[in-house]
N, C-alpha and C. Protein backbone atom coordinates (compact mmCIF):
# COMPACT_ATOMS: atom_id res chain seq x y z
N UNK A 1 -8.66 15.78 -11.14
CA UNK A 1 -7.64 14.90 -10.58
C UNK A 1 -7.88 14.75 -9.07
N UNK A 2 -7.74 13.36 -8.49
CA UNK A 2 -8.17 13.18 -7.24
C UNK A 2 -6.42 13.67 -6.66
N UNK A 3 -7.12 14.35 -4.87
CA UNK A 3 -5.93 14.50 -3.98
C UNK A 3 -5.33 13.56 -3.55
N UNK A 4 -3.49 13.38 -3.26
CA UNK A 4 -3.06 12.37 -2.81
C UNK A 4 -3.83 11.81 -1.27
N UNK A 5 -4.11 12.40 -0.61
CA UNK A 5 -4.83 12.38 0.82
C UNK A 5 -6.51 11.84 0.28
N UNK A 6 -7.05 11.90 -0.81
CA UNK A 6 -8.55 11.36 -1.02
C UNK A 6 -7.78 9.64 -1.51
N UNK A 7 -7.12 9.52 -2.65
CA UNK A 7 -6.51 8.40 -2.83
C UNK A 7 -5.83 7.55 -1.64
N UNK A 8 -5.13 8.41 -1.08
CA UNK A 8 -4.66 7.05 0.33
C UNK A 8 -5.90 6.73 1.28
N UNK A 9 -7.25 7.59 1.24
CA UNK A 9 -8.20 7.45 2.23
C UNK A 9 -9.22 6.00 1.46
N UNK A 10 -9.27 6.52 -0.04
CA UNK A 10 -9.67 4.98 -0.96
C UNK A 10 -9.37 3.69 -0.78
N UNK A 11 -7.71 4.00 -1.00
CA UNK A 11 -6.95 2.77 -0.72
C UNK A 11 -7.18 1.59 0.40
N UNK A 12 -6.96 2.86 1.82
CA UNK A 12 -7.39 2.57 3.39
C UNK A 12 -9.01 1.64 3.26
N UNK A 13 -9.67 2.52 2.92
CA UNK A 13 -10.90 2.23 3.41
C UNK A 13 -11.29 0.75 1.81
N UNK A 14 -10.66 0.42 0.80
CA UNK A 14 -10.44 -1.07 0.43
C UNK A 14 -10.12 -1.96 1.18
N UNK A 15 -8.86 -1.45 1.56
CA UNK A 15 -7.88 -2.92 2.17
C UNK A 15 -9.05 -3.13 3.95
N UNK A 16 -9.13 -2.10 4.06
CA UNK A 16 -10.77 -2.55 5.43
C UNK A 16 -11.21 -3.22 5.16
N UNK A 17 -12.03 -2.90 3.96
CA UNK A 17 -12.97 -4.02 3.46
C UNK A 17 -13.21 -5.67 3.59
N UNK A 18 -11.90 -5.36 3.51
CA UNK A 18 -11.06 -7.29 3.36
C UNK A 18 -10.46 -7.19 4.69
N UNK A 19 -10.57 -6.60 5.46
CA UNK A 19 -9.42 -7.29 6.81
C UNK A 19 -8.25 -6.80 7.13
N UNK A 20 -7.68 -5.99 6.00
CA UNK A 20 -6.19 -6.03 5.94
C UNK A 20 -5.52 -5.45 7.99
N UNK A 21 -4.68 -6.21 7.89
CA UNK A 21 -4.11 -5.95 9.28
C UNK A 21 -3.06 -4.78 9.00
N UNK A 22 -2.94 -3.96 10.60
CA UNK A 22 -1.85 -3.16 10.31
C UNK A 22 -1.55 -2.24 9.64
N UNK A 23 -2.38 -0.96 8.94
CA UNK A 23 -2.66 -0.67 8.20
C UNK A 23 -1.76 0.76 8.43
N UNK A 24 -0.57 1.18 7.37
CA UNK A 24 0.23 2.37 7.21
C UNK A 24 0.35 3.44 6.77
N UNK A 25 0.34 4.80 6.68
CA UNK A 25 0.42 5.26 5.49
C UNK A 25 1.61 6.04 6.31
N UNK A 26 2.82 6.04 5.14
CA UNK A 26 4.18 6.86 5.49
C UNK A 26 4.34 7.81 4.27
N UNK A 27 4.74 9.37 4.62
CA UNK A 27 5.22 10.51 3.69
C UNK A 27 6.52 9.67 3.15
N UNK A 28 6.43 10.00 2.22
CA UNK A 28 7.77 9.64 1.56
C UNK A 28 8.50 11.08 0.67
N UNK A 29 7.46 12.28 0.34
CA UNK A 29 7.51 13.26 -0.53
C UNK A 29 8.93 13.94 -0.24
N UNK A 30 9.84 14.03 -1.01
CA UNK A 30 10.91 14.69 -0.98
C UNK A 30 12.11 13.85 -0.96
N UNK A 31 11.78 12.20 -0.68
CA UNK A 31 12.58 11.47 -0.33
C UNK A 31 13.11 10.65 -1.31
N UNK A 32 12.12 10.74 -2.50
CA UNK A 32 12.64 9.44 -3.83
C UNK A 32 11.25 10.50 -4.58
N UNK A 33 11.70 9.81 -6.14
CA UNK A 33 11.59 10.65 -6.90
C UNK A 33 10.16 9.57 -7.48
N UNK A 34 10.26 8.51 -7.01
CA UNK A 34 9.23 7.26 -7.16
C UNK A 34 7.92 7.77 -6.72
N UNK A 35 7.46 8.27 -5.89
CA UNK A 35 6.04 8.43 -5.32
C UNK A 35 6.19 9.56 -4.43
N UNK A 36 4.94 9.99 -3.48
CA UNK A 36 5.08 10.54 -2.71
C UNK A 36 4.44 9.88 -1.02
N UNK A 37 3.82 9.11 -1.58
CA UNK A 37 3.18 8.42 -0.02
C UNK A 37 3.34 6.82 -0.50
N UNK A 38 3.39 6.33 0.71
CA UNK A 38 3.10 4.23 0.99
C UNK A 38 2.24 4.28 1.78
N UNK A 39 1.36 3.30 1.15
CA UNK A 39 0.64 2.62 2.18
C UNK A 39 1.09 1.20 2.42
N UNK A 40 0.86 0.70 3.63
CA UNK A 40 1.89 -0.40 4.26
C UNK A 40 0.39 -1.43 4.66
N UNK A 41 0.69 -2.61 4.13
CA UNK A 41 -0.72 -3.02 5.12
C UNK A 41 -0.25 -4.65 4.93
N UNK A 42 -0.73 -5.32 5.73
CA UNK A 42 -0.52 -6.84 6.26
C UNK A 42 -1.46 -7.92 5.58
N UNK A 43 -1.38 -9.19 5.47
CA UNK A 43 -2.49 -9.99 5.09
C UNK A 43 -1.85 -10.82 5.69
N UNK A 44 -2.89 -11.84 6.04
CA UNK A 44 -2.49 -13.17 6.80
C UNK A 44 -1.93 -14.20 5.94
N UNK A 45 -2.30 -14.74 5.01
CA UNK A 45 -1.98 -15.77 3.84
C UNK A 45 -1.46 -15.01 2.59
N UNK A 46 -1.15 -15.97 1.48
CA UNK A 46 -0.43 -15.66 0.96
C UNK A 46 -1.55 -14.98 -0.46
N UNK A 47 -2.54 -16.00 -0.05
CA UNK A 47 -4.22 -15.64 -1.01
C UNK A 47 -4.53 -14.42 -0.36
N UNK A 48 -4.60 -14.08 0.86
CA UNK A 48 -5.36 -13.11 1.75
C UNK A 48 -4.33 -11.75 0.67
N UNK A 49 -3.14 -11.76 0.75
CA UNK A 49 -2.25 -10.88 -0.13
C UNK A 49 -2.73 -10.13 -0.86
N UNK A 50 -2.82 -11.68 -1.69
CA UNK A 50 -3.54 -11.29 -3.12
C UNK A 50 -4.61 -10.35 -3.51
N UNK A 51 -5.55 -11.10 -2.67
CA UNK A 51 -6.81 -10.74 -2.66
C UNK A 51 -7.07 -9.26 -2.41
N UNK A 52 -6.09 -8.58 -1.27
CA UNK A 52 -6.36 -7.31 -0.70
C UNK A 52 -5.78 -6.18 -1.86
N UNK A 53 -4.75 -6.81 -2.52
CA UNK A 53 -3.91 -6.12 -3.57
C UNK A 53 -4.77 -6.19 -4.93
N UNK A 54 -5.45 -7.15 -5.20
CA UNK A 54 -6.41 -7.03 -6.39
C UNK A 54 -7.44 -5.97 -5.82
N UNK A 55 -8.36 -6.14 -5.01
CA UNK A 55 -9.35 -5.50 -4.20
C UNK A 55 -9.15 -4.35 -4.32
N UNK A 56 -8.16 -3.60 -3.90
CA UNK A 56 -7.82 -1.94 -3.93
C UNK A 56 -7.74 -1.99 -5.55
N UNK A 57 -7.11 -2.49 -6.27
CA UNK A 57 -7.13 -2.04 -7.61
C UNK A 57 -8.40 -2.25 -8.32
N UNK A 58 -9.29 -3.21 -7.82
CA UNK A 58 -10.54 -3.50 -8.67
C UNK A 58 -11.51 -2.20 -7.99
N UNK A 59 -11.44 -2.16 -7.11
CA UNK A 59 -12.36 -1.05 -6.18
C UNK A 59 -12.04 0.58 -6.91
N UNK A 60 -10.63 0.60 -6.76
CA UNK A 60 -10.63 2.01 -7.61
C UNK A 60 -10.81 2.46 -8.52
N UNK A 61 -10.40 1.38 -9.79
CA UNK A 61 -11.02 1.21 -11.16
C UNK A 61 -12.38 1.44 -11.28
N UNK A 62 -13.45 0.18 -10.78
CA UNK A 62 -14.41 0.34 -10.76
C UNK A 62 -15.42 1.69 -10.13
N UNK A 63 -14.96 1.81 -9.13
CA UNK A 63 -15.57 2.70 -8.51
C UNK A 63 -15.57 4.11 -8.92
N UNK A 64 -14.29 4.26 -8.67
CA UNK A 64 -13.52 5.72 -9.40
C UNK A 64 -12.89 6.11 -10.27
N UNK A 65 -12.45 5.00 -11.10
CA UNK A 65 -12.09 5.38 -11.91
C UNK A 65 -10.38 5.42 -12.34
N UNK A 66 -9.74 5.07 -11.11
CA UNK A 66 -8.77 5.26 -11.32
C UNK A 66 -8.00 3.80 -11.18
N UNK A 67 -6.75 3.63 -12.42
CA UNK A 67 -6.57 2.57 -12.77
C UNK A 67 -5.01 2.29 -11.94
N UNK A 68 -4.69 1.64 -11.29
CA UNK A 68 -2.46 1.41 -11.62
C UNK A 68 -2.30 1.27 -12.79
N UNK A 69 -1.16 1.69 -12.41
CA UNK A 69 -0.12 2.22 -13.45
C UNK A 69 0.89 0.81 -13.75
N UNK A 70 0.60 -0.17 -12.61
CA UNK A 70 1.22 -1.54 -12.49
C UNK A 70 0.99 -2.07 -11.51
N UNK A 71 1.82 -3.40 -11.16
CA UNK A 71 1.97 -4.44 -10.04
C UNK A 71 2.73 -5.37 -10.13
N UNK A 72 3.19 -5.40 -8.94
CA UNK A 72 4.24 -6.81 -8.70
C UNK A 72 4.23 -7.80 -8.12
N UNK A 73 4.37 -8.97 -8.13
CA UNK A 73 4.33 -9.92 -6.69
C UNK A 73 3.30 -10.61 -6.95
N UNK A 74 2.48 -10.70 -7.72
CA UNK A 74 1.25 -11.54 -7.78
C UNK A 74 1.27 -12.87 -7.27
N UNK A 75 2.40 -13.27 -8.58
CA UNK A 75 2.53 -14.64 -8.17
C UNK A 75 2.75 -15.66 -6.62
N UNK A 76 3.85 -15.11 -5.98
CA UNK A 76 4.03 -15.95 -4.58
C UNK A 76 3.53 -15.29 -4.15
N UNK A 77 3.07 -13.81 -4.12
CA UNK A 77 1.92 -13.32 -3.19
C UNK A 77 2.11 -13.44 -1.66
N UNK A 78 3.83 -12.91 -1.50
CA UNK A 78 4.24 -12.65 -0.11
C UNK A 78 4.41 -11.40 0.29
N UNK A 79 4.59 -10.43 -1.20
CA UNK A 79 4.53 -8.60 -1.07
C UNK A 79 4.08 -8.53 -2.32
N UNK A 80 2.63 -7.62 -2.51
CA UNK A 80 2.40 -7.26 -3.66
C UNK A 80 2.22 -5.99 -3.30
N UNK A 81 2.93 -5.02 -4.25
CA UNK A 81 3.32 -3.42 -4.89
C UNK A 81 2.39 -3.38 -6.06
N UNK A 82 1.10 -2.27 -5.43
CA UNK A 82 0.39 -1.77 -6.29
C UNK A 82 0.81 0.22 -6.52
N UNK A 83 1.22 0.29 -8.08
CA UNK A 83 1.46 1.16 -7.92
C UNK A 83 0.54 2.55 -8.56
N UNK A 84 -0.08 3.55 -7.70
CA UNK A 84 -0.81 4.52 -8.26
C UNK A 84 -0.42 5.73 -8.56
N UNK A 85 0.84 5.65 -8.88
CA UNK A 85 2.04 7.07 -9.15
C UNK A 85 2.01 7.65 -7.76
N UNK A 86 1.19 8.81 -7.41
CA UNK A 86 1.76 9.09 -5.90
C UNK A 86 1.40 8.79 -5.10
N UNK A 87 1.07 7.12 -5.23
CA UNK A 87 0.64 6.65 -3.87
C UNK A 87 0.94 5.05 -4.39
N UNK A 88 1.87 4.65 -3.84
CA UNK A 88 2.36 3.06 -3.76
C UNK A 88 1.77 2.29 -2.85
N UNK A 89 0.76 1.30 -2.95
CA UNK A 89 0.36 0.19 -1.95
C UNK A 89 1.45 -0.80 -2.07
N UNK A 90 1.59 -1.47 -1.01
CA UNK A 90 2.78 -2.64 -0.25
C UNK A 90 1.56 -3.41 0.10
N UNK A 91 1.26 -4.90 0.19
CA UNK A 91 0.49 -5.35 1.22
C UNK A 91 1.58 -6.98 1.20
N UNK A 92 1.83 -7.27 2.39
CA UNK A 92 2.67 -8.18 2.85
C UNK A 92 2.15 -9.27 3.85
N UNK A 93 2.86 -10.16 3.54
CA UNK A 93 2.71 -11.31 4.87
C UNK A 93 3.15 -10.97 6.14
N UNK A 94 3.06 -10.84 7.40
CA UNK A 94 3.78 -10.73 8.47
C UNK A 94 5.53 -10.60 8.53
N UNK A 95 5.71 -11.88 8.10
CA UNK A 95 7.39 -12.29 8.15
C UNK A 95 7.84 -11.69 6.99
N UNK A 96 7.69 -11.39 6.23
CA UNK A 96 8.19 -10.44 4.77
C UNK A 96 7.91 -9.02 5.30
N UNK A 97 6.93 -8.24 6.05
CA UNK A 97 6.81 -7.05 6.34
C UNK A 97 7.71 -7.15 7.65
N UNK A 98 7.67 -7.81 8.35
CA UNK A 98 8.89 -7.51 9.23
C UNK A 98 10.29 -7.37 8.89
N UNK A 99 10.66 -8.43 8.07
CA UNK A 99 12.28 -8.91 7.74
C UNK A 99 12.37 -6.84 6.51
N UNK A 100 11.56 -6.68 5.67
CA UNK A 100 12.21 -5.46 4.77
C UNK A 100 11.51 -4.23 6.13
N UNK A 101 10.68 -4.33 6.56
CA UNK A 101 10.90 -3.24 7.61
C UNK A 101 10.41 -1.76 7.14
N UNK A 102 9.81 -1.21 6.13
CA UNK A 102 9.68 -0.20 5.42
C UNK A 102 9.38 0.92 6.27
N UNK A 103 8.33 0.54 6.89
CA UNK A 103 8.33 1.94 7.88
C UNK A 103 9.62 2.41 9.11
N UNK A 104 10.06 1.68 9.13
CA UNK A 104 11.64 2.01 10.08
C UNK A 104 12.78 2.51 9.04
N UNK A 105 12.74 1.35 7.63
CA UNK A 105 13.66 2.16 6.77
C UNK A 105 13.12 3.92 6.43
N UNK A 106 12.43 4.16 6.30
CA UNK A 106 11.93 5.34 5.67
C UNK A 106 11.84 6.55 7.21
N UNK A 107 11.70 5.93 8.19
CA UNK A 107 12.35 6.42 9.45
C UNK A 107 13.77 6.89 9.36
N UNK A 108 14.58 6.19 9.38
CA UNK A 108 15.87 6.59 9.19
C UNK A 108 16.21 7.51 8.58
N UNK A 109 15.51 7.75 6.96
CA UNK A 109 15.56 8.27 6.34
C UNK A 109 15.19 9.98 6.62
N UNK A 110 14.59 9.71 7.58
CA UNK A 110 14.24 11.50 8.44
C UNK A 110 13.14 11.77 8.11
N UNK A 111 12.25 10.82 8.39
CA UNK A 111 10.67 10.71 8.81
C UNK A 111 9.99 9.81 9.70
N UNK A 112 9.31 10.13 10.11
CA UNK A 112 8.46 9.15 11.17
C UNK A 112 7.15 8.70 10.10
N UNK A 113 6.50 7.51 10.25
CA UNK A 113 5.12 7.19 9.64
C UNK A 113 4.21 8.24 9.80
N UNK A 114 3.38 8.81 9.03
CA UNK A 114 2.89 10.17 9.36
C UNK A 114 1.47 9.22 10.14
N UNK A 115 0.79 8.44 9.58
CA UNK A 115 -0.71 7.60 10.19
C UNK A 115 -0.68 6.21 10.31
N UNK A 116 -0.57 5.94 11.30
CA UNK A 116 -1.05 4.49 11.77
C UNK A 116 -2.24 3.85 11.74
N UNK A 117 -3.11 3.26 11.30
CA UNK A 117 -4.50 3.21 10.87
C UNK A 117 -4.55 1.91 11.72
């Protein structure tokens, strides 16, 4: 079984691949019963989205082996949620990652973003 810290470093070093802007990873462990880490990352268009959110899932599959468990958002492709059990990818448009705010909500929550990439 791969470590949550080798999986968010996979993830990271996909969404590179493609460009992705802004790139997050926030602890979430202890906080929801959903995952234990997010990764937060930006795309310019609404294709660029897409693309970065397929990309991490085709890259891990292929590469390593490891599949999601799901996904959301495909379609308008303004936030797509790839989910790898303890590690949730987000990748968003600008104005959709600003307006839900995730790394400030999860701040509040009594954490700071642990890596800014």
């Amino acid at each position: 079984m791969i470590e949550d810290t080798e999986l968010t470093r996979l993830i990271v070093d996909a969404l590179e691949d493609l460009k992705a802007l802004d790139i997050r990873i926030v602890d979430v462990r202890g906080q929801t019963s959903v995952t234990d880490w997010l990764v937060i990352a930006s795309g310019t268009s609404s294709r660029h989205v897409k693309s970065l959110a397929d990309h991490v899932a085709q890259d891990l599959k292929t590469k390593h082996g490891i599949a999601a468990l799901g996904s959301e958002g495909e379609d308008a492709a303004e936030w797509v949620l790839v989910d790898f059990d303890t590690v949730v990818l987000h990748v968003m448009q600008p104005p959709i990652r600003e307006f839900y705010d995730l790394e400030r909500l999860w701040k509040r929550r009594g954490r700071e973003p642990d890596v800014a990439h």
